[in-house]
N, C-alpha and C. Protein backbone atom coordinates (compact mmCIF):
# COMPACT_ATOMS: atom_id res chain seq x y z
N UNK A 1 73.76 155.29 75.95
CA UNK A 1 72.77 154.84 76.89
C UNK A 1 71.41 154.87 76.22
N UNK A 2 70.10 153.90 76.45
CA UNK A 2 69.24 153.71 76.22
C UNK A 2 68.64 154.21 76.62
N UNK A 3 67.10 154.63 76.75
CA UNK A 3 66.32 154.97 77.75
C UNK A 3 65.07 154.02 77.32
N UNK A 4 64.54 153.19 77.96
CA UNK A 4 63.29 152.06 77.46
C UNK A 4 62.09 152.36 78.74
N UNK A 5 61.05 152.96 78.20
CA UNK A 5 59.78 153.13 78.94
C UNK A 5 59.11 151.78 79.63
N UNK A 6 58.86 151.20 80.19
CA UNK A 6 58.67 150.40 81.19
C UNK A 6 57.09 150.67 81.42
N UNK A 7 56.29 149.70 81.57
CA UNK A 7 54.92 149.80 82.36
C UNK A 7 55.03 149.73 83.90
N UNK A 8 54.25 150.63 84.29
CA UNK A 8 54.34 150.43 86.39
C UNK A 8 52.36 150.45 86.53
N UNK A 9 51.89 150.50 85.44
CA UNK A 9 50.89 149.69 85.95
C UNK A 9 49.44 151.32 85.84
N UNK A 10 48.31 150.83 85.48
CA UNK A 10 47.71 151.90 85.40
C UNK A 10 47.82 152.62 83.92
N UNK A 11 48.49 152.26 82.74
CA UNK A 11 48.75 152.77 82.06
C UNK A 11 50.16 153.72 81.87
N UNK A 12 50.88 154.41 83.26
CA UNK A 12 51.53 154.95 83.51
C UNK A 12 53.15 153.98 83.07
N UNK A 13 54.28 155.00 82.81
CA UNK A 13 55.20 154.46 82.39
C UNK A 13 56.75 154.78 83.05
N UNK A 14 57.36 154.20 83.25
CA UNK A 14 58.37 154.51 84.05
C UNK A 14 59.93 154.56 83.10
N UNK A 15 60.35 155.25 83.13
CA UNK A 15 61.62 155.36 81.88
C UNK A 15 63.01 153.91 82.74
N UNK A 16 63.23 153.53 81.94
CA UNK A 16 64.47 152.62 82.58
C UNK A 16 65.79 152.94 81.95
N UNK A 17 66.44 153.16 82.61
CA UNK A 17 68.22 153.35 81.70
C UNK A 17 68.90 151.74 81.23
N UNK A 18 69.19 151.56 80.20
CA UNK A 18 70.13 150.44 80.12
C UNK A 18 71.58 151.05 79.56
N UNK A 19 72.36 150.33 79.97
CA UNK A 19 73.85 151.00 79.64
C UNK A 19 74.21 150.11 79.00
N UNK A 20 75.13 150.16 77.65
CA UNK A 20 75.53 149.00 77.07
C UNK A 20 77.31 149.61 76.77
N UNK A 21 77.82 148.90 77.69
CA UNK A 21 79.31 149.03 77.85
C UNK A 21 80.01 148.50 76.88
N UNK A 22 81.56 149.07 76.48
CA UNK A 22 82.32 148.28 75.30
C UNK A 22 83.68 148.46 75.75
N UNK A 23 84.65 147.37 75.70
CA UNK A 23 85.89 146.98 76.50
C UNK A 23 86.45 148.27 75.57
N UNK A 24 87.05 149.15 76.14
CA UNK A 24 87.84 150.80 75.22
C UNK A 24 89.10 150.02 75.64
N UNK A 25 90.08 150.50 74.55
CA UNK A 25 91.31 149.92 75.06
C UNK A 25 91.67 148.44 74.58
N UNK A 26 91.13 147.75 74.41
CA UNK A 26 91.48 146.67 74.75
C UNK A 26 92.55 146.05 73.36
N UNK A 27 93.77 146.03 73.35
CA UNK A 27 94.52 145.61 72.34
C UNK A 27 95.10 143.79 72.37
N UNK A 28 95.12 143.57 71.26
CA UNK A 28 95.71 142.17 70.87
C UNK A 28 96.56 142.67 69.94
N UNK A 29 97.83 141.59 69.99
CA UNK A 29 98.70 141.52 68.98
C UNK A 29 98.44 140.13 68.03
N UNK A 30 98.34 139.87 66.88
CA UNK A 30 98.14 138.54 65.81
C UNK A 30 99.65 138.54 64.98
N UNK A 31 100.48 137.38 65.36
CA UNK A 31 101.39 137.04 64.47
C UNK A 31 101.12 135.89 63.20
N UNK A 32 101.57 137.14 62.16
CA UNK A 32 101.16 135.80 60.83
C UNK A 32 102.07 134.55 60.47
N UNK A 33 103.47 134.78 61.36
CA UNK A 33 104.03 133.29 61.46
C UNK A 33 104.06 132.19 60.14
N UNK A 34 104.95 133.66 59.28
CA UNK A 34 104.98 132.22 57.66
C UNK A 34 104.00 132.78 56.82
N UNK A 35 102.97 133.77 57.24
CA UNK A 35 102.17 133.85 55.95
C UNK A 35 102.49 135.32 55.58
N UNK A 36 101.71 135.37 54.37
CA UNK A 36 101.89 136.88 54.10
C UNK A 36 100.50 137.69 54.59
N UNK A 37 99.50 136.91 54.47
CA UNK A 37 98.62 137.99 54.62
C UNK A 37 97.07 136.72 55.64
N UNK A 38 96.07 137.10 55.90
CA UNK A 38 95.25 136.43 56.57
C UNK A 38 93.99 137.49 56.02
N UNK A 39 93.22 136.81 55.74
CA UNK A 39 91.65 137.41 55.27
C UNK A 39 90.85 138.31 56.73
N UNK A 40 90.33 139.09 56.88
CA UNK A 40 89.77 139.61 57.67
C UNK A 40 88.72 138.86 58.56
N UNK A 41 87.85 138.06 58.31
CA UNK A 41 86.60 137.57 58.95
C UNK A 41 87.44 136.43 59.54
N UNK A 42 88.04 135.90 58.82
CA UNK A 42 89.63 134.74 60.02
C UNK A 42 90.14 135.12 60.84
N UNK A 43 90.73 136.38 61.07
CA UNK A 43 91.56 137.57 61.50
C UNK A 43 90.02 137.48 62.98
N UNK A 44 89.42 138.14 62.59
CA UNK A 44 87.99 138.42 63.60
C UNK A 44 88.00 137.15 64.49
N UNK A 45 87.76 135.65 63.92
CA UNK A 45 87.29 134.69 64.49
C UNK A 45 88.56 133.79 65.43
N UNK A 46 89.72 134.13 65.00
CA UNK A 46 90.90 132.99 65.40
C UNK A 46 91.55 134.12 66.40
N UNK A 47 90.88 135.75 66.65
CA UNK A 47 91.35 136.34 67.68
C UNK A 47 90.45 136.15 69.18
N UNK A 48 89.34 135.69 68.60
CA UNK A 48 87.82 135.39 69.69
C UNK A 48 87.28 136.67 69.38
N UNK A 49 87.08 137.76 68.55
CA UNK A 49 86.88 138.96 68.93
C UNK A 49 85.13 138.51 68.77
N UNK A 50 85.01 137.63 67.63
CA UNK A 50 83.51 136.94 67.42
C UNK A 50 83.52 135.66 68.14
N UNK A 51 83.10 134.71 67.98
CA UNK A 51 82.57 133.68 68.08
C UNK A 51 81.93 132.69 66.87
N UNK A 52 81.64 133.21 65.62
CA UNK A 52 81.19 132.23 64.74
C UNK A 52 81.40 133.56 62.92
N UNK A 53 81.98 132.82 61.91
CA UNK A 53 82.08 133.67 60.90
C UNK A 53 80.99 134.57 60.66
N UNK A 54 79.52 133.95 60.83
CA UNK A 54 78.41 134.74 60.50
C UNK A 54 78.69 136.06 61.43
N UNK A 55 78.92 136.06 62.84
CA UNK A 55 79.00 137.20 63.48
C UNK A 55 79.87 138.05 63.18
N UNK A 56 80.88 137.87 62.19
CA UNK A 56 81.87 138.47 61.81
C UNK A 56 82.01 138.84 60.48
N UNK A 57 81.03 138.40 59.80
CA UNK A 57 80.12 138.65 58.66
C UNK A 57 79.27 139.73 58.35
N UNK A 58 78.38 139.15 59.80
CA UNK A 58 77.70 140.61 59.99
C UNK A 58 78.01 141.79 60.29
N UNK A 59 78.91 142.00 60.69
CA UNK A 59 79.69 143.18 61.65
C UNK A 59 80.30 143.59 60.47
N UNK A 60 81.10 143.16 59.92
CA UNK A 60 81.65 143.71 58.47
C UNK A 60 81.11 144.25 57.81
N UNK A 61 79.98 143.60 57.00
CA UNK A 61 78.76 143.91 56.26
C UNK A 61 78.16 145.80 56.80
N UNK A 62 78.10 145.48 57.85
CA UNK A 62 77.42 146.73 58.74
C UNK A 62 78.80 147.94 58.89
N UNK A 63 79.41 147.87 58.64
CA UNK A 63 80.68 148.86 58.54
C UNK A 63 81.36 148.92 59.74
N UNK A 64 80.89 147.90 60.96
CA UNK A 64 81.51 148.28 61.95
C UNK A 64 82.78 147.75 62.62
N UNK A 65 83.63 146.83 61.63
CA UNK A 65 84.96 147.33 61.65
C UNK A 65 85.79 147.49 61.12
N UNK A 66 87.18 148.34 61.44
CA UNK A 66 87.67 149.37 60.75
C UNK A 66 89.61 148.31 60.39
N UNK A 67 89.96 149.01 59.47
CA UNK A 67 91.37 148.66 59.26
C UNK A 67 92.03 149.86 58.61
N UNK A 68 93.01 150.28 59.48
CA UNK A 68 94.11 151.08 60.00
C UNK A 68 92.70 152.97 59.94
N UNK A 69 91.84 152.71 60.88
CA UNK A 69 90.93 153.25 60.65
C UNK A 69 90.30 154.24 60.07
N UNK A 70 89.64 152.95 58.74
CA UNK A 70 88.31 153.08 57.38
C UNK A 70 87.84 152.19 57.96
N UNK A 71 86.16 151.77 57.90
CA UNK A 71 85.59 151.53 57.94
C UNK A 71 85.93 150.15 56.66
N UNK A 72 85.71 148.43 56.61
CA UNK A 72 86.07 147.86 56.16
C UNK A 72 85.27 146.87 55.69
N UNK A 73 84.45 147.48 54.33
CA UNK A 73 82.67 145.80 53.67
C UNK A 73 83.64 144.63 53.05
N UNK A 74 84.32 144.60 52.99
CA UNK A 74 85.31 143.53 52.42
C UNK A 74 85.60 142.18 53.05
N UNK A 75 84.98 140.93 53.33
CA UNK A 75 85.66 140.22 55.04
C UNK A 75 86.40 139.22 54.31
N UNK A 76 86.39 139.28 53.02
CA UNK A 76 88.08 138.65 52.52
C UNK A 76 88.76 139.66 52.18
N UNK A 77 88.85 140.45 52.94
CA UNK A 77 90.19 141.46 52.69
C UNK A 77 91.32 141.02 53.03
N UNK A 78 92.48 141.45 52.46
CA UNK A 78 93.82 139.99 52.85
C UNK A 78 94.52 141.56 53.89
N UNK A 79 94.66 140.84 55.21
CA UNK A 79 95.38 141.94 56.12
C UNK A 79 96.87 141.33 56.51
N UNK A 80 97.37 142.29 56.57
CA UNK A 80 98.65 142.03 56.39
C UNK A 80 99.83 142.70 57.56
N UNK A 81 100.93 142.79 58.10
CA UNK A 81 101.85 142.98 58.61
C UNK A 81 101.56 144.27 58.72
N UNK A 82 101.40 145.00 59.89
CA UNK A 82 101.69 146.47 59.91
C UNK A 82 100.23 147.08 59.75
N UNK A 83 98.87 146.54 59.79
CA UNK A 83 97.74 146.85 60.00
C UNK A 83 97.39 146.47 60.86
N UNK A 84 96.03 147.27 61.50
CA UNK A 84 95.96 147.23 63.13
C UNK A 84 94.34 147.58 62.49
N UNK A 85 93.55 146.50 62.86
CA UNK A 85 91.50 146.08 63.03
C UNK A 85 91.60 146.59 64.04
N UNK A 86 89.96 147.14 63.45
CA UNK A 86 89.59 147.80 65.17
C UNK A 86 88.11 147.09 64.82
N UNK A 87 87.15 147.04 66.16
CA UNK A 87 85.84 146.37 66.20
C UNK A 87 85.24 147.31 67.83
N UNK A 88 84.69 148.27 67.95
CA UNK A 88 84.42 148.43 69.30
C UNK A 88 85.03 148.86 70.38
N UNK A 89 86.00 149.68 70.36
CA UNK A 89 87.23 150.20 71.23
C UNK A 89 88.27 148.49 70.97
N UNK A 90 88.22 148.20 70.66
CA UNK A 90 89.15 146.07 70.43
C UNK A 90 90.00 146.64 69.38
N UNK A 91 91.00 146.72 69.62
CA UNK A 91 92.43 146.68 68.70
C UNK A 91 92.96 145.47 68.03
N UNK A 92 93.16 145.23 67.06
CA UNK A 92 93.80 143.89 66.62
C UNK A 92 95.41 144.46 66.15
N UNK A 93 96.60 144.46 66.25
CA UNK A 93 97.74 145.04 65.49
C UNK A 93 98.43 143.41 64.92
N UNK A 94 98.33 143.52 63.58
CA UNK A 94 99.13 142.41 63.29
C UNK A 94 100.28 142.41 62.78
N UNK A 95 101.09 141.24 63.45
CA UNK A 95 103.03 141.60 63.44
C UNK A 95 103.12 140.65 62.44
């Protein structure tokens, strides 16, 4: 939770809470269907967990997500059968 000071006027300041929630739990399964392995930042983008490679770029870069959980700077890392991404309580397990 945040706490962000707020103006109410007079100089005086009013504290505001912001809560920034994250789906816990939330698992996907990814079948590689013929391949052996799938690069990580592909893995991120073709599950929706991002929306565009850069965002999944960045998030990598920044250590914040993990495979079979380490922490993972690599986003051509080749992931493979029997590893399970994590991003944010978001499970990825790939069959």
């Amino acid at each position: 939770m945040i706490t962000v000071a707020q103006p109410r006027g007079r100089g005086e300041e009013e504290p505001v809470k912001i809560e920034h929630r994250v789906a816990v739990n939330s698992m996907k399964e990814f079948k590689l269907e013929g391949k052996e392995y799938i690069e990580l930042n592909d893995l991120l983008k073709v599950t929706g967990l991002f929306d565009s490679g850069g965002m999944a770029k960045t998030a990598i870069a920044e250590g914040l997500v993990t495979v079979d959980g380490h922490p993972e700077l690599r986003r051509r890392c080749k992931i493979r059968t029997g590893q399970v991404v994590g991003y944010e309580g978001r499970t990825i397990v790939v069959l």
